[in-house]
PDB file of N, CA and C in Angstrom:
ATOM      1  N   UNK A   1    -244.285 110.437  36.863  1.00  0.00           N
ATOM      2  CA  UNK A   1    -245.108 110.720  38.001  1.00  0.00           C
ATOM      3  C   UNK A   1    -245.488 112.196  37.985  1.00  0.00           C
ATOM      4  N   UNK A   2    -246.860 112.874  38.004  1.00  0.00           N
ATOM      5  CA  UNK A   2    -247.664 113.775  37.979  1.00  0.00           C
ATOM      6  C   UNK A   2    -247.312 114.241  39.732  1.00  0.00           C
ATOM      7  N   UNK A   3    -247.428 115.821  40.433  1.00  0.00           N
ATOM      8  CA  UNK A   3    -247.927 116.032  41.210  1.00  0.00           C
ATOM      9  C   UNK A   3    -248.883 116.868  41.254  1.00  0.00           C
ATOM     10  N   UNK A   4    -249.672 116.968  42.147  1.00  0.00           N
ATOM     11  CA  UNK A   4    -250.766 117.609  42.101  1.00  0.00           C
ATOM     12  C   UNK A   4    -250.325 118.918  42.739  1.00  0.00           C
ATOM     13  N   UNK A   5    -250.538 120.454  42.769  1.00  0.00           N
ATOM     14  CA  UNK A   5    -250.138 121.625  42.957  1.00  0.00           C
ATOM     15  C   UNK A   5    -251.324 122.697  42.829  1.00  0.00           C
ATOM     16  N   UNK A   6    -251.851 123.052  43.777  1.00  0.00           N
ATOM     17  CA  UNK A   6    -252.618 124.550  43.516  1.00  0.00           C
ATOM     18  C   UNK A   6    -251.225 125.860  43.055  1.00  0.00           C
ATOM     19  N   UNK A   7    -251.671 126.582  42.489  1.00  0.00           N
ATOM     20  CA  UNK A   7    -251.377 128.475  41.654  1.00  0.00           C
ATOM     21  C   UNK A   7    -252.432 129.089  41.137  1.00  0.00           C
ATOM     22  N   UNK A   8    -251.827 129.938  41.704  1.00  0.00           N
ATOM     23  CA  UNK A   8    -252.470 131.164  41.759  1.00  0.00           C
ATOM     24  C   UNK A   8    -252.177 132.152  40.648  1.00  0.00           C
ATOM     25  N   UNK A   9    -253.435 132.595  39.638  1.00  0.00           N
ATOM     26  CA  UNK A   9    -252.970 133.072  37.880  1.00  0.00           C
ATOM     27  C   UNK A   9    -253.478 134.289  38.229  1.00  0.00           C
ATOM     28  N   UNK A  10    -253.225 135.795  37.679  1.00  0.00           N
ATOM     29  CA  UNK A  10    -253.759 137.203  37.645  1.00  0.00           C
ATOM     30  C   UNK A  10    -254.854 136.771  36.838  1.00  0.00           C
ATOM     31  N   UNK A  11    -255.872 137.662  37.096  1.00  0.00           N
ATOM     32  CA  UNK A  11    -257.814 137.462  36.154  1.00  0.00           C
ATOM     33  C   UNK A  11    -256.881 137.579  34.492  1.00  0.00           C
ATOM     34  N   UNK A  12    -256.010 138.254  33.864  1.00  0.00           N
ATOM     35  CA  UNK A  12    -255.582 137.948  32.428  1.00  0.00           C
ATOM     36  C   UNK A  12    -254.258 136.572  32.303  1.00  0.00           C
ATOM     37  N   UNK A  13    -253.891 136.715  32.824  1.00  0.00           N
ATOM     38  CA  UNK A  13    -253.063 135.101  33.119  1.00  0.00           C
ATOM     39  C   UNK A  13    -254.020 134.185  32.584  1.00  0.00           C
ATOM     40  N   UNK A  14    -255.572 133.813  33.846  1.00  0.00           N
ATOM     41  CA  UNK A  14    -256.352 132.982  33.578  1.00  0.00           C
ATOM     42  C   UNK A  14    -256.972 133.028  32.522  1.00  0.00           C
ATOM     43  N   UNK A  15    -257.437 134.548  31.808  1.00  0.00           N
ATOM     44  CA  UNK A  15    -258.096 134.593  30.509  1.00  0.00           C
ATOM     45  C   UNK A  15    -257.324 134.183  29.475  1.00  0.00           C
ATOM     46  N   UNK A  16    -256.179 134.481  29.744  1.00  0.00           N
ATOM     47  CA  UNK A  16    -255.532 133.994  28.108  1.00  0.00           C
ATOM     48  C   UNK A  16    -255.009 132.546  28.177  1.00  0.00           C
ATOM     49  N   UNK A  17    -254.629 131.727  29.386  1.00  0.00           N
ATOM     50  CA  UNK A  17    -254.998 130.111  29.288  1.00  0.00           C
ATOM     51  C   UNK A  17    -256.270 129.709  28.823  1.00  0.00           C
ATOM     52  N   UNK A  18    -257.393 130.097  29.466  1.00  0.00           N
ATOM     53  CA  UNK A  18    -258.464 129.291  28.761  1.00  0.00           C
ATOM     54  C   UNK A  18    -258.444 129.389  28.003  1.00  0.00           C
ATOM     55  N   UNK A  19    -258.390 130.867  27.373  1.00  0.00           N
ATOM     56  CA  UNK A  19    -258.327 131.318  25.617  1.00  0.00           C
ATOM     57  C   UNK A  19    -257.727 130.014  24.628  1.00  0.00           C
ATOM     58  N   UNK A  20    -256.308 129.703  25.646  1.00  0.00           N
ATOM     59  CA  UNK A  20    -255.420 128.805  24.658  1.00  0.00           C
ATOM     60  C   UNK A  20    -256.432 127.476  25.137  1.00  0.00           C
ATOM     61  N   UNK A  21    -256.917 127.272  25.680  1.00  0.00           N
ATOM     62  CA  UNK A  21    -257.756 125.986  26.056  1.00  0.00           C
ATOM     63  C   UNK A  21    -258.738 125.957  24.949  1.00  0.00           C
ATOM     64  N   UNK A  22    -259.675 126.834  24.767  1.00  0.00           N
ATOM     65  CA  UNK A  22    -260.929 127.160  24.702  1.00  0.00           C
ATOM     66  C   UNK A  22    -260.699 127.349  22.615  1.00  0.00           C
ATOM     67  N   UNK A  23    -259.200 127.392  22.353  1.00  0.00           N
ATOM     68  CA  UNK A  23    -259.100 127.990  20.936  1.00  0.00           C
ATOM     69  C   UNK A  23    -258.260 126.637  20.199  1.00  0.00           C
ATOM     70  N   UNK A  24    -258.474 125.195  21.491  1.00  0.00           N
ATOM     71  CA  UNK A  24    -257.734 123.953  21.158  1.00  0.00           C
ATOM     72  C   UNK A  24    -256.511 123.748  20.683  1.00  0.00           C
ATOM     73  N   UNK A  25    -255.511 125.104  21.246  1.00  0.00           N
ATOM     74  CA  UNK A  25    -254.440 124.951  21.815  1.00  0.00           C
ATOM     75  C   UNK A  25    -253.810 123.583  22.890  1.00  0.00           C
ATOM     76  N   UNK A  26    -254.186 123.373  23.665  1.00  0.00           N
ATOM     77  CA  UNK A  26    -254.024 123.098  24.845  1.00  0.00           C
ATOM     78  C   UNK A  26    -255.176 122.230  25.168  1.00  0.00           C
ATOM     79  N   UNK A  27    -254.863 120.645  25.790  1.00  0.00           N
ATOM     80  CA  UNK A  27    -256.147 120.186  26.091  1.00  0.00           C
ATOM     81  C   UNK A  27    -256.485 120.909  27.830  1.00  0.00           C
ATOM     82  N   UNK A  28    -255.766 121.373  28.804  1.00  0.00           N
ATOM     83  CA  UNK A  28    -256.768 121.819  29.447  1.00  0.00           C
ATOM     84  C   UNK A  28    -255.973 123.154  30.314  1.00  0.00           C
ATOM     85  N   UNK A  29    -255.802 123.794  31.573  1.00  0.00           N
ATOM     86  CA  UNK A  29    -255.696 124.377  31.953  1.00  0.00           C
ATOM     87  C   UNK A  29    -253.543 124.426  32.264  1.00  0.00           C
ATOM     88  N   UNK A  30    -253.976 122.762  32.960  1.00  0.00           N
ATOM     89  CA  UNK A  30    -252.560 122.842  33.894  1.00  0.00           C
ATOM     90  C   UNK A  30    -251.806 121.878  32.105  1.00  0.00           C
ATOM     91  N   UNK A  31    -252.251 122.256  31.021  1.00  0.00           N
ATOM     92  CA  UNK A  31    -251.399 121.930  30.091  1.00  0.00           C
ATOM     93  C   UNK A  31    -250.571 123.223  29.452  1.00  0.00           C
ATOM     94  N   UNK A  32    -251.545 124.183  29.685  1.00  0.00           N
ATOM     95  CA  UNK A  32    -250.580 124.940  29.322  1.00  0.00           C
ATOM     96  C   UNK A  32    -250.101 125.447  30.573  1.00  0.00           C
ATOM     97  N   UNK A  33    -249.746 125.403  32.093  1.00  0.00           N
ATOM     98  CA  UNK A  33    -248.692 125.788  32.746  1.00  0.00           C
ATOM     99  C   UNK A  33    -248.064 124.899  33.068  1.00  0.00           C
ATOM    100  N   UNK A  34    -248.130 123.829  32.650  1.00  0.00           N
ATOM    101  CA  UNK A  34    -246.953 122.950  32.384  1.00  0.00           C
ATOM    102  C   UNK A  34    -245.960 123.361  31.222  1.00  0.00           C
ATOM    103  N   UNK A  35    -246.212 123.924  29.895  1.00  0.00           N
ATOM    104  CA  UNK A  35    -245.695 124.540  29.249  1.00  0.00           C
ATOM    105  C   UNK A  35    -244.878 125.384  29.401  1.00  0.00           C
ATOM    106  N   UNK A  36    -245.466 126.042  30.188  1.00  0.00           N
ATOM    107  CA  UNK A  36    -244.867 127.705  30.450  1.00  0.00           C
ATOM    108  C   UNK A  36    -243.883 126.794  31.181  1.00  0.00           C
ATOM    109  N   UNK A  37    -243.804 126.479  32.158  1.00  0.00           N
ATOM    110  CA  UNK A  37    -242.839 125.597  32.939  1.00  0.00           C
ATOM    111  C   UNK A  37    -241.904 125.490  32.075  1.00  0.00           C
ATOM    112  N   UNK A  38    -242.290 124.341  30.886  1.00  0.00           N
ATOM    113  CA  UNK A  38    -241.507 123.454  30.396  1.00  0.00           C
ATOM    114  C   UNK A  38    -240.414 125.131  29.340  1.00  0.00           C
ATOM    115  N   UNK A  39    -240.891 125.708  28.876  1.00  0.00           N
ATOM    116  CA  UNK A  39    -240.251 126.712  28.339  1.00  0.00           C
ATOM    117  C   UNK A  39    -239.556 127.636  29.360  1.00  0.00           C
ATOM    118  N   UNK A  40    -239.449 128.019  30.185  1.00  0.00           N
ATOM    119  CA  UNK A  40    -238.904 128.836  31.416  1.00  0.00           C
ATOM    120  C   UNK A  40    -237.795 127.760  31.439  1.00  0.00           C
ATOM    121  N   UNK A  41    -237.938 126.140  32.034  1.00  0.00           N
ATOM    122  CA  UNK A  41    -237.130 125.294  32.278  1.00  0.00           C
ATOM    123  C   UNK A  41    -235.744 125.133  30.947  1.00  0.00           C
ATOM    124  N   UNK A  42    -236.064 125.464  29.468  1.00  0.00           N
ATOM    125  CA  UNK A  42    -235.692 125.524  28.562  1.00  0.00           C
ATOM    126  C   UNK A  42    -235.074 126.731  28.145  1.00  0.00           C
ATOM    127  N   UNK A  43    -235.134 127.965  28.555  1.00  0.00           N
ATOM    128  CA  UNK A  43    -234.987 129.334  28.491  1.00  0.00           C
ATOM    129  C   UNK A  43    -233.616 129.154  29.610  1.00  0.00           C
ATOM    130  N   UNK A  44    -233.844 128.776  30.748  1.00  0.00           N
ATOM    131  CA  UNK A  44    -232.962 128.785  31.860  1.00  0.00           C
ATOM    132  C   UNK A  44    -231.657 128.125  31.353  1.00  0.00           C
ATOM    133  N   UNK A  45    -231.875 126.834  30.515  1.00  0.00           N
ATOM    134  CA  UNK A  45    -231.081 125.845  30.197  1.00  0.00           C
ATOM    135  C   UNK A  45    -230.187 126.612  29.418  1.00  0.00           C
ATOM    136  N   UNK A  46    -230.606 127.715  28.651  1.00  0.00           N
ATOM    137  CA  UNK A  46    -230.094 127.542  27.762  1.00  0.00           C
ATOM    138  C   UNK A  46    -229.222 129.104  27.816  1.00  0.00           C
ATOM    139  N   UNK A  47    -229.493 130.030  28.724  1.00  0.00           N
ATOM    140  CA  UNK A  47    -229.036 131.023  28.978  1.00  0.00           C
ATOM    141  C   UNK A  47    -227.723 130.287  29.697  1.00  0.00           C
ATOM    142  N   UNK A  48    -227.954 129.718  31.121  1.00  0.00           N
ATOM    143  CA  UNK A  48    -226.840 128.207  31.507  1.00  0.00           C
ATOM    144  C   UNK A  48    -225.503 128.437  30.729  1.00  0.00           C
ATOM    145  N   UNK A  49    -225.872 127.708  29.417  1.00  0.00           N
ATOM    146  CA  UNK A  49    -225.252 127.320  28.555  1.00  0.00           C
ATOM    147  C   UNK A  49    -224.411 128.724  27.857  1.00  0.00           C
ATOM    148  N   UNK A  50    -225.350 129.343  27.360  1.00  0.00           N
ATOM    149  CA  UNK A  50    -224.319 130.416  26.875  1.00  0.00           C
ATOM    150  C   UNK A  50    -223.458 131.182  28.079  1.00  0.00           C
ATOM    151  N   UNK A  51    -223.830 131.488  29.473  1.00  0.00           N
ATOM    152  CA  UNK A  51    -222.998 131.830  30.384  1.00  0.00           C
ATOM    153  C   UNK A  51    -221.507 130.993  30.190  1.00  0.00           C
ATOM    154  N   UNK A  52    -222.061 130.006  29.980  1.00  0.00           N
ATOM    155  CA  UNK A  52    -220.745 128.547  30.461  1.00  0.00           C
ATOM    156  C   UNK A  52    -219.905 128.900  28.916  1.00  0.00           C
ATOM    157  N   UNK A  53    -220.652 129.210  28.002  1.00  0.00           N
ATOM    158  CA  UNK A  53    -219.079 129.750  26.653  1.00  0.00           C
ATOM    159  C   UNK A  53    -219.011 131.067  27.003  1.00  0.00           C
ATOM    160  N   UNK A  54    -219.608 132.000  27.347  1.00  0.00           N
ATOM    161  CA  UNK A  54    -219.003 132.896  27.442  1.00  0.00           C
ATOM    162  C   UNK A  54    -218.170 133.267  28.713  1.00  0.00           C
ATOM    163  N   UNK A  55    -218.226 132.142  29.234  1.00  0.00           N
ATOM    164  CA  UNK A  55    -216.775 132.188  30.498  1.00  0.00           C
ATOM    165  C   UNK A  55    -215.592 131.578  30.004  1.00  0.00           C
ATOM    166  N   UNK A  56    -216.009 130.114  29.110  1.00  0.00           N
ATOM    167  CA  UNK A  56    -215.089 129.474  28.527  1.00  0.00           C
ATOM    168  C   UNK A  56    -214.285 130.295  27.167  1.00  0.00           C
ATOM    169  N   UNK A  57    -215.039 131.311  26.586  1.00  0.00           N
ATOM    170  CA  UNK A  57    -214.127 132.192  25.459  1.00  0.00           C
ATOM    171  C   UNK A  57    -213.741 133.107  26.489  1.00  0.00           C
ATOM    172  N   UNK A  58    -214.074 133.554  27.539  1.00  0.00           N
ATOM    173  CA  UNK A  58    -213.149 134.774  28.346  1.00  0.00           C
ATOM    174  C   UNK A  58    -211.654 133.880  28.714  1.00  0.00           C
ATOM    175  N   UNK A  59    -212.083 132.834  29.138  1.00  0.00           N
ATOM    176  CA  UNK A  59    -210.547 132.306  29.548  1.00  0.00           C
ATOM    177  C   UNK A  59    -209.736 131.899  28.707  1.00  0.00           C
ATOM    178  N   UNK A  60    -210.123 131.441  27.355  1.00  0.00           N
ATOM    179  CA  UNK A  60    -209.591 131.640  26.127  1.00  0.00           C
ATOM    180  C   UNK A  60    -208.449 132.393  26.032  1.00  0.00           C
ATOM    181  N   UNK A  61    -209.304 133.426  26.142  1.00  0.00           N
ATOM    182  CA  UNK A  61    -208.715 134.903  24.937  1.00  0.00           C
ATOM    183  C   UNK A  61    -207.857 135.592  26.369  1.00  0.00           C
ATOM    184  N   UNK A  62    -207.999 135.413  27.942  1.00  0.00           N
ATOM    185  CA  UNK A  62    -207.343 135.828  28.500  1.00  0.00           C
ATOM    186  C   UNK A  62    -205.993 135.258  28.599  1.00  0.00           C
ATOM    187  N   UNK A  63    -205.983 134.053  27.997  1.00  0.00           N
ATOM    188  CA  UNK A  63    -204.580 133.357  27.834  1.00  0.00           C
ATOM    189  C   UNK A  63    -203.775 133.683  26.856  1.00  0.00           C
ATOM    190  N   UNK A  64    -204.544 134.581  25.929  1.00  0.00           N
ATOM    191  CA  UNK A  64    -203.438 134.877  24.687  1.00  0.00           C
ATOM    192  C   UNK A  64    -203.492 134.198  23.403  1.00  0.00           C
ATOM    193  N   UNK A  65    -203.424 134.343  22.423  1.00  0.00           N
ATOM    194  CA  UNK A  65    -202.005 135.201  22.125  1.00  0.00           C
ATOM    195  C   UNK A  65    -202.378 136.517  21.788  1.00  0.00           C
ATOM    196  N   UNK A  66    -201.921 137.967  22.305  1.00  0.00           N
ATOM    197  CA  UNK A  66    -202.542 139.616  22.341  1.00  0.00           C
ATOM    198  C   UNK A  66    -201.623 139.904  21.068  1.00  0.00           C
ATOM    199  N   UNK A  67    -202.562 141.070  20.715  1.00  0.00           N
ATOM    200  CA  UNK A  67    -201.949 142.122  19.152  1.00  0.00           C
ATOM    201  C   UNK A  67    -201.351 143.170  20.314  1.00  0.00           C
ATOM    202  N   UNK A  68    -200.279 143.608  19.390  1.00  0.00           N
ATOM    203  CA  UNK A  68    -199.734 144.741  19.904  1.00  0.00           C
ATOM    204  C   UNK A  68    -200.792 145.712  19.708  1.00  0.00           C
ATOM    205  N   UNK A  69    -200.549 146.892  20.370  1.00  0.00           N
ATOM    206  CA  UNK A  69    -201.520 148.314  20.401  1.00  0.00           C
ATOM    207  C   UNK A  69    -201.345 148.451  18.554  1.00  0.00           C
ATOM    208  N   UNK A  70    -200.121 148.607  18.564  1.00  0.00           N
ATOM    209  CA  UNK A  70    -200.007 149.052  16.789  1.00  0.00           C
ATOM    210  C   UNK A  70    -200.492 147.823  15.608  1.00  0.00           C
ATOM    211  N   UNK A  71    -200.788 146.350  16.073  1.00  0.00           N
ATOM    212  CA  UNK A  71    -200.887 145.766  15.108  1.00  0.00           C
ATOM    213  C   UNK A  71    -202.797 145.517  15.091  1.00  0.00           C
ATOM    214  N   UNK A  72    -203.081 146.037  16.447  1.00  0.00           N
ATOM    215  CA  UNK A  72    -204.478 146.218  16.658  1.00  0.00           C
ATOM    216  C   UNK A  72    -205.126 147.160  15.803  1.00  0.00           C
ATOM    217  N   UNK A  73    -204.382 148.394  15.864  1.00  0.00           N
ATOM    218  CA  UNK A  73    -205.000 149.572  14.569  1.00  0.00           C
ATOM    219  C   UNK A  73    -205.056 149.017  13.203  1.00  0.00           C
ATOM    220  N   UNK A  74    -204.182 148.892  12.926  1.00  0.00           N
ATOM    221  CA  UNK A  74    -203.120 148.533  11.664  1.00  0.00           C
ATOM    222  C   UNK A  74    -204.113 147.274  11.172  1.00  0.00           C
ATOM    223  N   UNK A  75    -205.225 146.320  11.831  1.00  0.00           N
ATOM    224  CA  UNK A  75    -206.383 145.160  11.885  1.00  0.00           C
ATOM    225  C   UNK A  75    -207.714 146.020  11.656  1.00  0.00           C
ATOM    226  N   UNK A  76    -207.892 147.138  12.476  1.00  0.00           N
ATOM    227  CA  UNK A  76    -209.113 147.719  12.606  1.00  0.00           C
ATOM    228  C   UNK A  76    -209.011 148.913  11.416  1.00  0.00           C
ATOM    229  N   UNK A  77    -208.232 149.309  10.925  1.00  0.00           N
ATOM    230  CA  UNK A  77    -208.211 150.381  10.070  1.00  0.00           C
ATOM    231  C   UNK A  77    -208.573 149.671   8.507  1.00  0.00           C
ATOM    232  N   UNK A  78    -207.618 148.518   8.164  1.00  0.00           N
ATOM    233  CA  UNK A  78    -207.429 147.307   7.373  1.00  0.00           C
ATOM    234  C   UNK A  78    -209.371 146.829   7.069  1.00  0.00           C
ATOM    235  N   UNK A  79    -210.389 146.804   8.030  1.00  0.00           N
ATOM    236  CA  UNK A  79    -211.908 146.307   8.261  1.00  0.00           C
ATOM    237  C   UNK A  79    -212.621 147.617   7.903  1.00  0.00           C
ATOM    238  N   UNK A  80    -212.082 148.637   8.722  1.00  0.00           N
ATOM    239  CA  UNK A  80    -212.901 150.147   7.896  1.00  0.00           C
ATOM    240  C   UNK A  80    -212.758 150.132   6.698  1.00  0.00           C
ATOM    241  N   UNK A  81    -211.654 150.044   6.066  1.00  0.00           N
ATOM    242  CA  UNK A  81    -210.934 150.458   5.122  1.00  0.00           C
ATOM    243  C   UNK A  81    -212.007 149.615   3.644  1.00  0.00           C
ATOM    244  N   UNK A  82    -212.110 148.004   4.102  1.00  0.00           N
ATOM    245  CA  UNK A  82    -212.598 147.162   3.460  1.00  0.00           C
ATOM    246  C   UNK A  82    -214.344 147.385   3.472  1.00  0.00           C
ATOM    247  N   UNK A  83    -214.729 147.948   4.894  1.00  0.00           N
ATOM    248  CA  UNK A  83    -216.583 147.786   4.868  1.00  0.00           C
ATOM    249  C   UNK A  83    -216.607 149.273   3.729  1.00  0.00           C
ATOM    250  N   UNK A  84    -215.817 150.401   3.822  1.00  0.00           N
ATOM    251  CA  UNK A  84    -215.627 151.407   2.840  1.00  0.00           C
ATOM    252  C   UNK A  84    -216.054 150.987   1.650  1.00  0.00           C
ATOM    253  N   UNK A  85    -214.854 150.025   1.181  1.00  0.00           N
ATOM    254  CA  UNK A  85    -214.930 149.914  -0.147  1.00  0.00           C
ATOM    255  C   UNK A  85    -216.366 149.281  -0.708  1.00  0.00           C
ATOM    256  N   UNK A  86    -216.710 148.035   0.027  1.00  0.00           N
ATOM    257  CA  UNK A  86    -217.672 147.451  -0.124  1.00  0.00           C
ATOM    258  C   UNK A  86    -218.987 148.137  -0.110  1.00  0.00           C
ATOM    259  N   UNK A  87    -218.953 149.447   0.544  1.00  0.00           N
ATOM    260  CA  UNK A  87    -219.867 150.330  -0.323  1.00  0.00           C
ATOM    261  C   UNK A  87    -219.875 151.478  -0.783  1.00  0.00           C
ATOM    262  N   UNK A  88    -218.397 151.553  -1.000  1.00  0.00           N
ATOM    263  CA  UNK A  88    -218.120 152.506  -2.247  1.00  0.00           C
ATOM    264  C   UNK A  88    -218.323 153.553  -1.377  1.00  0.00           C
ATOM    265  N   UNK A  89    -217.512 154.144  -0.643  1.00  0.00           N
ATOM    266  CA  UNK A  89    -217.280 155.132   0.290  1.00  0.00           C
ATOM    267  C   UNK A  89    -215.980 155.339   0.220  1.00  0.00           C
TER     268      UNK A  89
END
């Protein structure tokens, strides 16, 4: 089911839809802001989604299991040490 909806586009908003109309992009006006819709609706989804792991790896990693302060260096020095070599530094 379609509804019908007036909006309101800025004078370049409207130029660059027809453009996409007019360059057979798009068969007509409200196809491409249905688009834009449909991509905003898809953009939203999907930001959503990464919020929802990046809450689900915070509660993760807030449960543990932690490096000691010293076995944390002793990891990060171990990765310098290696991106070094790998280019001969």
């Amino acid at each position: 089911m379609t509804v019908k909806a007036s909006v309101s586009l800025s004078p370049q908003q409207e130029e660059f839809a027809r453009k996409l109309v007019e360059d057979g992009h798009f068969p007509s006006l409200a196809a491409v802001v249905e688009r834009g819709l449909d991509l905003v609706r898809e953009e939203t989804e999907m930001r959503e989604e990464d919020v929802e792991a990046l809450r689900s790896l915070i509660q993760r990693r807030r449960k543990g299991p932690f490096l000691s302060e010293a076995e944390s260096h002793e990891r990060i020095e171990a990765m310098i040490a290696a991106k070094k070599a790998e280019y001969g530094l």
